[in-house]
PDB file of N, CA and C in Angstrom:
ATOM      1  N   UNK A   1     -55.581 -32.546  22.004  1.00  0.00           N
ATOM      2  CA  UNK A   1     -55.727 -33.418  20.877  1.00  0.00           C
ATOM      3  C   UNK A   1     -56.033 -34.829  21.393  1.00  0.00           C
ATOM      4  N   UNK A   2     -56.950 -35.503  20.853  1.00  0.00           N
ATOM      5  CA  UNK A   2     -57.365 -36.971  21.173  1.00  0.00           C
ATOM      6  C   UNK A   2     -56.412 -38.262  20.711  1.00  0.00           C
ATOM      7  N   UNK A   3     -55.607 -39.053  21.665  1.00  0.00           N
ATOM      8  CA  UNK A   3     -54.865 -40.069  20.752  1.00  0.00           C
ATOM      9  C   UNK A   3     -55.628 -40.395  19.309  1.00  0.00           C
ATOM     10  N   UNK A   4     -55.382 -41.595  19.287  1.00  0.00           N
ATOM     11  CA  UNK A   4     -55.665 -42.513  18.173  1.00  0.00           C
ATOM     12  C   UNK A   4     -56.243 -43.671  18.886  1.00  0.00           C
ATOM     13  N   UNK A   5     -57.420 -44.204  17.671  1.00  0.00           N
ATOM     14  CA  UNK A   5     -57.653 -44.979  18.374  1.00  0.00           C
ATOM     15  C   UNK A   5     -57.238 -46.398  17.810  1.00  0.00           C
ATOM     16  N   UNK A   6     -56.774 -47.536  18.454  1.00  0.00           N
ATOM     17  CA  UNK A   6     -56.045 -48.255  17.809  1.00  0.00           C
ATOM     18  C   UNK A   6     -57.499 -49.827  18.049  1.00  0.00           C
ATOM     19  N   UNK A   7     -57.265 -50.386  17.257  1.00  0.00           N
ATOM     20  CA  UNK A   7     -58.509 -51.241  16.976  1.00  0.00           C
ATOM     21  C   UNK A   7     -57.817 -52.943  16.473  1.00  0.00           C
ATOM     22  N   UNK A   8     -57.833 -53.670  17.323  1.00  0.00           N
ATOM     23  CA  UNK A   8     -57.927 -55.009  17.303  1.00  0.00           C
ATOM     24  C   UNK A   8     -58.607 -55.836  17.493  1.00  0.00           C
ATOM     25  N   UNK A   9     -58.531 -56.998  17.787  1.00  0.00           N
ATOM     26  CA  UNK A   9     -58.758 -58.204  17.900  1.00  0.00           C
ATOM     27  C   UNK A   9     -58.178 -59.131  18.885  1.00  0.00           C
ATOM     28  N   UNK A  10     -58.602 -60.341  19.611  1.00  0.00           N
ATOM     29  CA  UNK A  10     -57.682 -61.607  19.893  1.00  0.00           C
ATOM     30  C   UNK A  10     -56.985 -61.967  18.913  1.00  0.00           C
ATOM     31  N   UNK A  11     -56.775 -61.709  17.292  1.00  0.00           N
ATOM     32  CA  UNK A  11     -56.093 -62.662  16.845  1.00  0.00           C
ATOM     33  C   UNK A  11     -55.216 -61.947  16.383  1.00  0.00           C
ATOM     34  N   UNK A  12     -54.826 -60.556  16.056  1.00  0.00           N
ATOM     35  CA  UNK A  12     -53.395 -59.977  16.393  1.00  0.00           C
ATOM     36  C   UNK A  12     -52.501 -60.342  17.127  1.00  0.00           C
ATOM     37  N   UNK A  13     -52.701 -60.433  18.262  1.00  0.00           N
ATOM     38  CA  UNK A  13     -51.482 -60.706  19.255  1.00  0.00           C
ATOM     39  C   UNK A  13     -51.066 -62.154  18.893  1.00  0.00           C
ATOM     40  N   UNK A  14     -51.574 -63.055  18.297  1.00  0.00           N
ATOM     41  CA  UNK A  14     -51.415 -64.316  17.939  1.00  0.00           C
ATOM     42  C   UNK A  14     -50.405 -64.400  16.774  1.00  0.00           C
ATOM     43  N   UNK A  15     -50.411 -63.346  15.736  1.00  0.00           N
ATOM     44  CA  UNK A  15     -49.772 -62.825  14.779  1.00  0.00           C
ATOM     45  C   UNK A  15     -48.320 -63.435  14.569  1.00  0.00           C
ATOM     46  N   UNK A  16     -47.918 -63.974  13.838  1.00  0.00           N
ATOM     47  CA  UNK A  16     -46.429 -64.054  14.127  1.00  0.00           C
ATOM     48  C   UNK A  16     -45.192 -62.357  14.051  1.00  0.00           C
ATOM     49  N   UNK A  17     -44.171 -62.422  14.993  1.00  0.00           N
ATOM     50  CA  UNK A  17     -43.174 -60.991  15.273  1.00  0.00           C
ATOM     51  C   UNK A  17     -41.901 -61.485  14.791  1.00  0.00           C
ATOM     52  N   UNK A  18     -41.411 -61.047  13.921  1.00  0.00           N
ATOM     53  CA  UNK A  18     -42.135 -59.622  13.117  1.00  0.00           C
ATOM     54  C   UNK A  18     -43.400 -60.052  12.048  1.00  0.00           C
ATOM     55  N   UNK A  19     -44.219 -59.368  11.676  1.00  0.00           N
ATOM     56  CA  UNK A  19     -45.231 -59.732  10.972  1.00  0.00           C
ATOM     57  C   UNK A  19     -44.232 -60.110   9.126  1.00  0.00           C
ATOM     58  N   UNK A  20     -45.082 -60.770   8.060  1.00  0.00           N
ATOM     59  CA  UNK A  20     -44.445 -60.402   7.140  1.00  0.00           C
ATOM     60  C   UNK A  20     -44.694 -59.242   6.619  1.00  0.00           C
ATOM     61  N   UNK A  21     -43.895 -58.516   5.831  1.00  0.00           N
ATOM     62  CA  UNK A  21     -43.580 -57.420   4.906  1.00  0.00           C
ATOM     63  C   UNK A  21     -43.878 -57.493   3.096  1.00  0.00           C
ATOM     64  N   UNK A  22     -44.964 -56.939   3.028  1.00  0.00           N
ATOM     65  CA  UNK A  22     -45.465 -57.500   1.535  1.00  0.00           C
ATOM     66  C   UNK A  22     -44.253 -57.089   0.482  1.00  0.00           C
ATOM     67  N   UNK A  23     -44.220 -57.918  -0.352  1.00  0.00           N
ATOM     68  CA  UNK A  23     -43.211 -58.186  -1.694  1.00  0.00           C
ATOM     69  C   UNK A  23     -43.343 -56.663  -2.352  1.00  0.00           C
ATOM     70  N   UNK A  24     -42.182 -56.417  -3.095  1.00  0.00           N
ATOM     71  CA  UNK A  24     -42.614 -55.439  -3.718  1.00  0.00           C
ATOM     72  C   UNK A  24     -41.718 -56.045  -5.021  1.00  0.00           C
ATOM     73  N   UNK A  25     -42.074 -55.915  -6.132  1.00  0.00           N
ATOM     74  CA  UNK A  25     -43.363 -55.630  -6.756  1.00  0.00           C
ATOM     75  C   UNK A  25     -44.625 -56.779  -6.216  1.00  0.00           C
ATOM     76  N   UNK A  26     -45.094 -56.556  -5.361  1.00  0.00           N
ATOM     77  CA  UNK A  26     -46.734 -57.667  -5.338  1.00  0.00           C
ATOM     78  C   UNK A  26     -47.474 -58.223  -6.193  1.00  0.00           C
ATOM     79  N   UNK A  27     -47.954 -59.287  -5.986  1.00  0.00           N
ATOM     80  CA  UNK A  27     -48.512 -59.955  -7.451  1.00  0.00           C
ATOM     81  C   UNK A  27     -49.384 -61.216  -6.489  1.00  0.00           C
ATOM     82  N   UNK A  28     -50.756 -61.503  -7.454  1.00  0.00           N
ATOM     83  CA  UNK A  28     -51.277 -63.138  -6.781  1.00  0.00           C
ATOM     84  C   UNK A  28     -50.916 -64.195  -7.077  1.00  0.00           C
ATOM     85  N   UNK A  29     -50.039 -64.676  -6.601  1.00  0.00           N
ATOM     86  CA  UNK A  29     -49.281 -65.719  -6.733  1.00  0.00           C
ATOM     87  C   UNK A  29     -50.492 -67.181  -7.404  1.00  0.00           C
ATOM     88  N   UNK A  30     -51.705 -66.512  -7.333  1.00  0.00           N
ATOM     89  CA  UNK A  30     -53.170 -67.703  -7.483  1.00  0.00           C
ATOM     90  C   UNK A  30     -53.191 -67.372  -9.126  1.00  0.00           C
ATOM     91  N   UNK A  31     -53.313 -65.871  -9.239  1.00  0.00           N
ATOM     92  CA  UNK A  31     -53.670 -65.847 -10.851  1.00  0.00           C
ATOM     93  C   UNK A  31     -53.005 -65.873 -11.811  1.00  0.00           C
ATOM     94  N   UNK A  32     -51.429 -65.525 -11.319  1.00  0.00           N
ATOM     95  CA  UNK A  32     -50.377 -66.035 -11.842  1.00  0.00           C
ATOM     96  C   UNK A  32     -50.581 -67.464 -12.181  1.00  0.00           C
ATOM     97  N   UNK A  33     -50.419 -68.211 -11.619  1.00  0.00           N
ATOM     98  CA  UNK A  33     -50.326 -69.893 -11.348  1.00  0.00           C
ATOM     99  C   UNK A  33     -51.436 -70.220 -12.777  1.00  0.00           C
ATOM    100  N   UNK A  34     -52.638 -69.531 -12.925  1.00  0.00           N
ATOM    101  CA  UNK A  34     -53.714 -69.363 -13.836  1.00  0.00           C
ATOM    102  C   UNK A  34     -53.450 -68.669 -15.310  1.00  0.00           C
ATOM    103  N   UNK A  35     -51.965 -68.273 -14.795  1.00  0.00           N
ATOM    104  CA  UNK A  35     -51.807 -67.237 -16.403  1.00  0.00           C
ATOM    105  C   UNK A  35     -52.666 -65.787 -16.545  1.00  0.00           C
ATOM    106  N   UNK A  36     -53.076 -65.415 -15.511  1.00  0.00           N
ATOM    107  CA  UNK A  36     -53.825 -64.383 -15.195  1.00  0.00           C
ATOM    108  C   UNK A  36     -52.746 -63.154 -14.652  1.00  0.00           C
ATOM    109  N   UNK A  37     -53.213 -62.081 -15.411  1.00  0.00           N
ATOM    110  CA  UNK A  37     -52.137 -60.765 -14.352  1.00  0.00           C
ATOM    111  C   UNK A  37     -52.841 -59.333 -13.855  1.00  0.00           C
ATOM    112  N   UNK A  38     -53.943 -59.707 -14.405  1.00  0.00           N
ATOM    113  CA  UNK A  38     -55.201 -58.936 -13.712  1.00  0.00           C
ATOM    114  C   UNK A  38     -55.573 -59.064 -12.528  1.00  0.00           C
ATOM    115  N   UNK A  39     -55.508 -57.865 -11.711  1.00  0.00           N
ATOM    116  CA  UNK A  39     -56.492 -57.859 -10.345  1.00  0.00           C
ATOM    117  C   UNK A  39     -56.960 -56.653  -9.456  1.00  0.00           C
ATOM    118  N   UNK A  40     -58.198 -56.106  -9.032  1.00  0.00           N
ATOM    119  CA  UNK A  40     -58.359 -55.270  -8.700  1.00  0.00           C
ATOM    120  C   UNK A  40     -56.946 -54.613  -7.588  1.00  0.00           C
ATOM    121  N   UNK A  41     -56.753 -55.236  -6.678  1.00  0.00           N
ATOM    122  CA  UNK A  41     -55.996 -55.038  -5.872  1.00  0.00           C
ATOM    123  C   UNK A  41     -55.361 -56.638  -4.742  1.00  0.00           C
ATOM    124  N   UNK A  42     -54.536 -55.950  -3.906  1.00  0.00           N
ATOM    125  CA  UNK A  42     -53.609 -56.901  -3.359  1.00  0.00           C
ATOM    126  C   UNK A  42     -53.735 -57.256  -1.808  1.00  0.00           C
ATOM    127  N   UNK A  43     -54.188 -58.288  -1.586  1.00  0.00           N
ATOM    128  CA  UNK A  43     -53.924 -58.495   0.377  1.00  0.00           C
ATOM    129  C   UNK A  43     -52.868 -59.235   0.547  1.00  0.00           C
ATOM    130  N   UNK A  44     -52.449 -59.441   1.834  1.00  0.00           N
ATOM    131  CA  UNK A  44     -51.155 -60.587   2.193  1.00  0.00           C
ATOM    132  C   UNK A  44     -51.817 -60.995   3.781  1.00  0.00           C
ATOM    133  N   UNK A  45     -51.300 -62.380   3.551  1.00  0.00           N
ATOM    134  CA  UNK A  45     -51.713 -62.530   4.854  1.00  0.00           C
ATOM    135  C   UNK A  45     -50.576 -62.534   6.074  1.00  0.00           C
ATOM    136  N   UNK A  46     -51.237 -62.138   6.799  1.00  0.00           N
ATOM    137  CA  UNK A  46     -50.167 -61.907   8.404  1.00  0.00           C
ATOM    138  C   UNK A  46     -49.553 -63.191   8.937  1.00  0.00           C
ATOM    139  N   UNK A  47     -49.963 -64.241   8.973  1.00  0.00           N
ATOM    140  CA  UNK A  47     -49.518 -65.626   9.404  1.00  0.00           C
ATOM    141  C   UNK A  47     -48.512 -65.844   8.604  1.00  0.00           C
ATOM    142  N   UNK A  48     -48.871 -65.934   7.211  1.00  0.00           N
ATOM    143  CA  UNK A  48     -47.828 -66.869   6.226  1.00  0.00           C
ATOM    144  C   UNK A  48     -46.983 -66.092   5.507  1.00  0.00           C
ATOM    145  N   UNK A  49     -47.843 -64.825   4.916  1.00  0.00           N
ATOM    146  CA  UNK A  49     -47.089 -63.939   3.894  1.00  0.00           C
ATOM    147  C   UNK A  49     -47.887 -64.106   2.852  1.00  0.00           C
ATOM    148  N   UNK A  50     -48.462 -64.707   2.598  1.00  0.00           N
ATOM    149  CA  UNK A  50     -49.142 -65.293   1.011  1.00  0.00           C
ATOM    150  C   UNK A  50     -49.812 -63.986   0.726  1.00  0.00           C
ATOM    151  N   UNK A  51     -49.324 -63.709  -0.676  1.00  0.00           N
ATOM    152  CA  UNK A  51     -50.391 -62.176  -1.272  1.00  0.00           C
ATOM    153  C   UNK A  51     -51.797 -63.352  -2.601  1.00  0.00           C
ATOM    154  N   UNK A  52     -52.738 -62.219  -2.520  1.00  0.00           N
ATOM    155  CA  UNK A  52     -53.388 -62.690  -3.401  1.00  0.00           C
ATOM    156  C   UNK A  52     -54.387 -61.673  -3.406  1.00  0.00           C
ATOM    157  N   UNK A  53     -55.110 -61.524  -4.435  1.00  0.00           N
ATOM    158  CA  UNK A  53     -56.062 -61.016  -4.852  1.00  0.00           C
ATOM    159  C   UNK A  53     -57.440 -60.678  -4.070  1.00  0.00           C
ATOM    160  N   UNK A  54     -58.437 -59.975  -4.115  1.00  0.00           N
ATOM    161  CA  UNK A  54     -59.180 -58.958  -3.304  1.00  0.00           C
ATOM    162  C   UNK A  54     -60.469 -59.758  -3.456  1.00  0.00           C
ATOM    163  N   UNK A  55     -61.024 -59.395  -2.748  1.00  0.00           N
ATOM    164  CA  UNK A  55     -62.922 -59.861  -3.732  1.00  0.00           C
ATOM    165  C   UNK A  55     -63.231 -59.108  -4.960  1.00  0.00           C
ATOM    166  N   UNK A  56     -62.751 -57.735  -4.664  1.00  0.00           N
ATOM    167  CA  UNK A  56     -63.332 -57.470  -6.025  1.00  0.00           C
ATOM    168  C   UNK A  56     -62.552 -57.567  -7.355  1.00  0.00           C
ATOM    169  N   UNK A  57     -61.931 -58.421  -7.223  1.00  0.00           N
ATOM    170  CA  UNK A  57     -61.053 -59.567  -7.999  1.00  0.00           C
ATOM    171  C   UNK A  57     -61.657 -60.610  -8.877  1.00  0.00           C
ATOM    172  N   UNK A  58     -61.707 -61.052  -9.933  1.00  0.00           N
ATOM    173  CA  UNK A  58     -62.445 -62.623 -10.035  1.00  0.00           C
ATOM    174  C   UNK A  58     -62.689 -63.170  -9.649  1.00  0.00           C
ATOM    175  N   UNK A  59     -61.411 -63.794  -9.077  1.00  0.00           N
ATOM    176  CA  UNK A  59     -61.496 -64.942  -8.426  1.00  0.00           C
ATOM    177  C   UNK A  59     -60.802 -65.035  -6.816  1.00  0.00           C
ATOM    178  N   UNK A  60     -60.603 -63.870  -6.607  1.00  0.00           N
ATOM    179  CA  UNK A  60     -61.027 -63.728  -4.643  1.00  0.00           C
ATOM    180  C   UNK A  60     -60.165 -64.210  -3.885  1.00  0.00           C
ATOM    181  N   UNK A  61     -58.989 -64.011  -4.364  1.00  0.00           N
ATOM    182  CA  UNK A  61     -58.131 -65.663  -3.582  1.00  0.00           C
ATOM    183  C   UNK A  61     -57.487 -65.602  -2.486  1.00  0.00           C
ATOM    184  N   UNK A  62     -57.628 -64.303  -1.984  1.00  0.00           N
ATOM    185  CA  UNK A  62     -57.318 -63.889  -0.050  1.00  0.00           C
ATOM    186  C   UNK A  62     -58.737 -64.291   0.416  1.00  0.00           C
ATOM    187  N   UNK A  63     -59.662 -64.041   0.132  1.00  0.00           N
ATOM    188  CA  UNK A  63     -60.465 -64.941   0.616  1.00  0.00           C
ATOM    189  C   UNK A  63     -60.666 -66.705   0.502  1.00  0.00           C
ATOM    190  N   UNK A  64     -60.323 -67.034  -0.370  1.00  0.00           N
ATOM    191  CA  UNK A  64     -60.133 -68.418  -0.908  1.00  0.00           C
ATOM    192  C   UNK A  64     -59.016 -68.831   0.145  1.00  0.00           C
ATOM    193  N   UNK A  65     -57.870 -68.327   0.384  1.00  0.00           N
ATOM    194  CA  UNK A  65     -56.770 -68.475   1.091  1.00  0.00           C
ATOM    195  C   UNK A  65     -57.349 -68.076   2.748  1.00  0.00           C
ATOM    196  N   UNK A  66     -57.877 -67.759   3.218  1.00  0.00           N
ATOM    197  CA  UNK A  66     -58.331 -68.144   4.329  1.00  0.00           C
ATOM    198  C   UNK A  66     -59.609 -69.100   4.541  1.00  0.00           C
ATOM    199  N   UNK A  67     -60.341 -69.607   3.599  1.00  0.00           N
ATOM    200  CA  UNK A  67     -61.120 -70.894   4.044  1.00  0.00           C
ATOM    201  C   UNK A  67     -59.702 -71.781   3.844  1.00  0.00           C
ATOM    202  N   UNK A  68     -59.369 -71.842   3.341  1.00  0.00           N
ATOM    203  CA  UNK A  68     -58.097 -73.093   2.703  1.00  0.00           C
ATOM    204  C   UNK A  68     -57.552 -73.250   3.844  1.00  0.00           C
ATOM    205  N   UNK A  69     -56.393 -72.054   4.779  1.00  0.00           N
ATOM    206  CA  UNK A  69     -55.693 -71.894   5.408  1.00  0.00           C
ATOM    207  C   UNK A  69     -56.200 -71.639   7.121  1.00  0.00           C
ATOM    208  N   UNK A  70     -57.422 -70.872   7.281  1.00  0.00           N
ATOM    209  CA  UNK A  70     -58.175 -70.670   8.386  1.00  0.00           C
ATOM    210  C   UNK A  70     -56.953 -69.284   9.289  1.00  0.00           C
ATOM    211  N   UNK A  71     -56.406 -68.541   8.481  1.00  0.00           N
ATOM    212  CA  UNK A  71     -55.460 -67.898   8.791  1.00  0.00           C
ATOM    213  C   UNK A  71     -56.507 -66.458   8.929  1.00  0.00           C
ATOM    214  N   UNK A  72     -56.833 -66.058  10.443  1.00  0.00           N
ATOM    215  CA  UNK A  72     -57.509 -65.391   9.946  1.00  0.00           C
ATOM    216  C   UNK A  72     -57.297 -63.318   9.890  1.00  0.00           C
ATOM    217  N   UNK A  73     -56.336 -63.472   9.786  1.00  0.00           N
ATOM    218  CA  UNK A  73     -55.834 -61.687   9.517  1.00  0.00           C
ATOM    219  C   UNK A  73     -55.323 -61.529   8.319  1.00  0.00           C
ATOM    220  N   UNK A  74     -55.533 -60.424   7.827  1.00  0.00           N
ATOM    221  CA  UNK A  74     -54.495 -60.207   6.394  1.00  0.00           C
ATOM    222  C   UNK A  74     -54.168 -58.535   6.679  1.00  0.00           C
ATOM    223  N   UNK A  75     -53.643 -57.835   5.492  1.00  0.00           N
ATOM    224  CA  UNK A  75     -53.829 -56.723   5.444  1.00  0.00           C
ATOM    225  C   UNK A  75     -53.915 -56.261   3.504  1.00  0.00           C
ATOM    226  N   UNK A  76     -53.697 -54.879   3.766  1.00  0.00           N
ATOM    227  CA  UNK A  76     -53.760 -54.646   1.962  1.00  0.00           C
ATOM    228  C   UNK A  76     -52.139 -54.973   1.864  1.00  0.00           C
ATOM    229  N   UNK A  77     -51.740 -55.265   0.569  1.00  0.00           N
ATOM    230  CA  UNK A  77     -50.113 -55.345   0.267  1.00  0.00           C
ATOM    231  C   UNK A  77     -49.826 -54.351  -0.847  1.00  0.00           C
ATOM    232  N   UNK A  78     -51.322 -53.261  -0.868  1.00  0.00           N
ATOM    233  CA  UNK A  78     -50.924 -52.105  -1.785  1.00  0.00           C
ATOM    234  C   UNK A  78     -49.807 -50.909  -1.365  1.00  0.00           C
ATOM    235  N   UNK A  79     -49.088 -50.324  -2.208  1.00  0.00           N
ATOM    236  CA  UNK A  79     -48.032 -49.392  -1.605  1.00  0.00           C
ATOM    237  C   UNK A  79     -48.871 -48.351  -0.953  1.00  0.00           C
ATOM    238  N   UNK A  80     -48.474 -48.132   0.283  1.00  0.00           N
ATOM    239  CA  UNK A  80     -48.803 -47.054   0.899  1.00  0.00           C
ATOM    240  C   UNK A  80     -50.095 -47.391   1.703  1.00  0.00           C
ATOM    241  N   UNK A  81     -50.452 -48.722   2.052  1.00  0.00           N
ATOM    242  CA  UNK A  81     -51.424 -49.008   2.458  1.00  0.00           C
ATOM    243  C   UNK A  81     -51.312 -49.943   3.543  1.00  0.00           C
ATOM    244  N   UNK A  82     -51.427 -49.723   5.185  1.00  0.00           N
ATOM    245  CA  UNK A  82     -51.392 -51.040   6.348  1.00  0.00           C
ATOM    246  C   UNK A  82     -52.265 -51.211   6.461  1.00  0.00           C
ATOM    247  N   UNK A  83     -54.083 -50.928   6.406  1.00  0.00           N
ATOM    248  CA  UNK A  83     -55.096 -51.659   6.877  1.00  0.00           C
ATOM    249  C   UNK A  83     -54.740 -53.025   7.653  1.00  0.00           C
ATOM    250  N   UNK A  84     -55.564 -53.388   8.640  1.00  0.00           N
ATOM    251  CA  UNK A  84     -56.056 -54.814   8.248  1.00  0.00           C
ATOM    252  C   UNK A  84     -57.133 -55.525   8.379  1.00  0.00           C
ATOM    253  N   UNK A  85     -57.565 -56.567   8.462  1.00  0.00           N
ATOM    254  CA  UNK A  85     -58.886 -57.330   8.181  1.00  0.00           C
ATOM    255  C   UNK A  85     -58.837 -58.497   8.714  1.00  0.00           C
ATOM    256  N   UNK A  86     -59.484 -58.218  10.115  1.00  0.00           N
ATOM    257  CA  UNK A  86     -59.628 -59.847  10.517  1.00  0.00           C
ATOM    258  C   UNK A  86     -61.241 -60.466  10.126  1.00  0.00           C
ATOM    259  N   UNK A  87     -60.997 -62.249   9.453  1.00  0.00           N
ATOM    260  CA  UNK A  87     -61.771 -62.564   8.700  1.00  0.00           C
ATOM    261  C   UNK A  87     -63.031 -63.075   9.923  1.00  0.00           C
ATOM    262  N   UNK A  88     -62.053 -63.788  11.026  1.00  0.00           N
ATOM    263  CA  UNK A  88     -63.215 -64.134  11.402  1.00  0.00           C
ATOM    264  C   UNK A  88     -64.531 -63.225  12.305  1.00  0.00           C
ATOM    265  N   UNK A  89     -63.288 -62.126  13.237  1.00  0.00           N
ATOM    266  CA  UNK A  89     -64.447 -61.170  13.617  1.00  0.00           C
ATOM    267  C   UNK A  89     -65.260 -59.959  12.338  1.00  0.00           C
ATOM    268  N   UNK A  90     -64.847 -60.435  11.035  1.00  0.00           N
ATOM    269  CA  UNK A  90     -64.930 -59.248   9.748  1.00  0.00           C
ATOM    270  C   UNK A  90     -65.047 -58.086  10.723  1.00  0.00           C
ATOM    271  N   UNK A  91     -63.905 -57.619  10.652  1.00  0.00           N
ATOM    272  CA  UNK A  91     -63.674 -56.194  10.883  1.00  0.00           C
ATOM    273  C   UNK A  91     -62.482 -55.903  10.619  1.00  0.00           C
ATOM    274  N   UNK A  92     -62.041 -54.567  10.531  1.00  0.00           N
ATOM    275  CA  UNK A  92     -60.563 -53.978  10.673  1.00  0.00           C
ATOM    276  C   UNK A  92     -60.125 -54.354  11.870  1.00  0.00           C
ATOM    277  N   UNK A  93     -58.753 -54.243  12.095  1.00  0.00           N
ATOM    278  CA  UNK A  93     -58.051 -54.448  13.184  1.00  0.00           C
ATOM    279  C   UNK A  93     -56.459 -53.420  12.911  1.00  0.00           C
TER     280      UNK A  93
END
């Protein structure tokens, strides 16, 4: 059987340990703030913790939250979901 193959970046290891642990129940703390409770889905970012909303979202605000912040890893903060996404090499990690 073939391991796994495990896929990073330089900016993982940079990561703060322990990483954060997304909220449960999750929510965008952006569209909230807007009176909004709609959103396709949920990222958080690895540096700070901040959850927010997807691109295919309205108004995008894990992406918005890394031009703002320059933080550049997140992952999904959906249940059952670790992906992650580093912004500046755009790729998984």
């Amino acid at each position: 059987m073939l391991g796994a193959i495990q896929m990073t970046c330089e900016h993982v290891p940079q990561l703060p340990d322990p990483a954060p642990v997304p909220p449960e129940p999750a929510s965008c703390s952006d569209c909230t703030a807007l009176g909004e409770s709609v959103w396709a889905h949920l990222r958080m970012c690895l540096t700070c913790g901040h959850v927010a909303c997807c691109d295919s979202s309205p108004h995008r605000h894990a992406t918005a939250h890394y031009y703002r912040s320059d933080h550049p890893v997140m992952r999904s903060a959906e249940p059952g979901e670790s992906w992650r996404w580093c912004y500046r090499d755009r790729r998984l990690v």
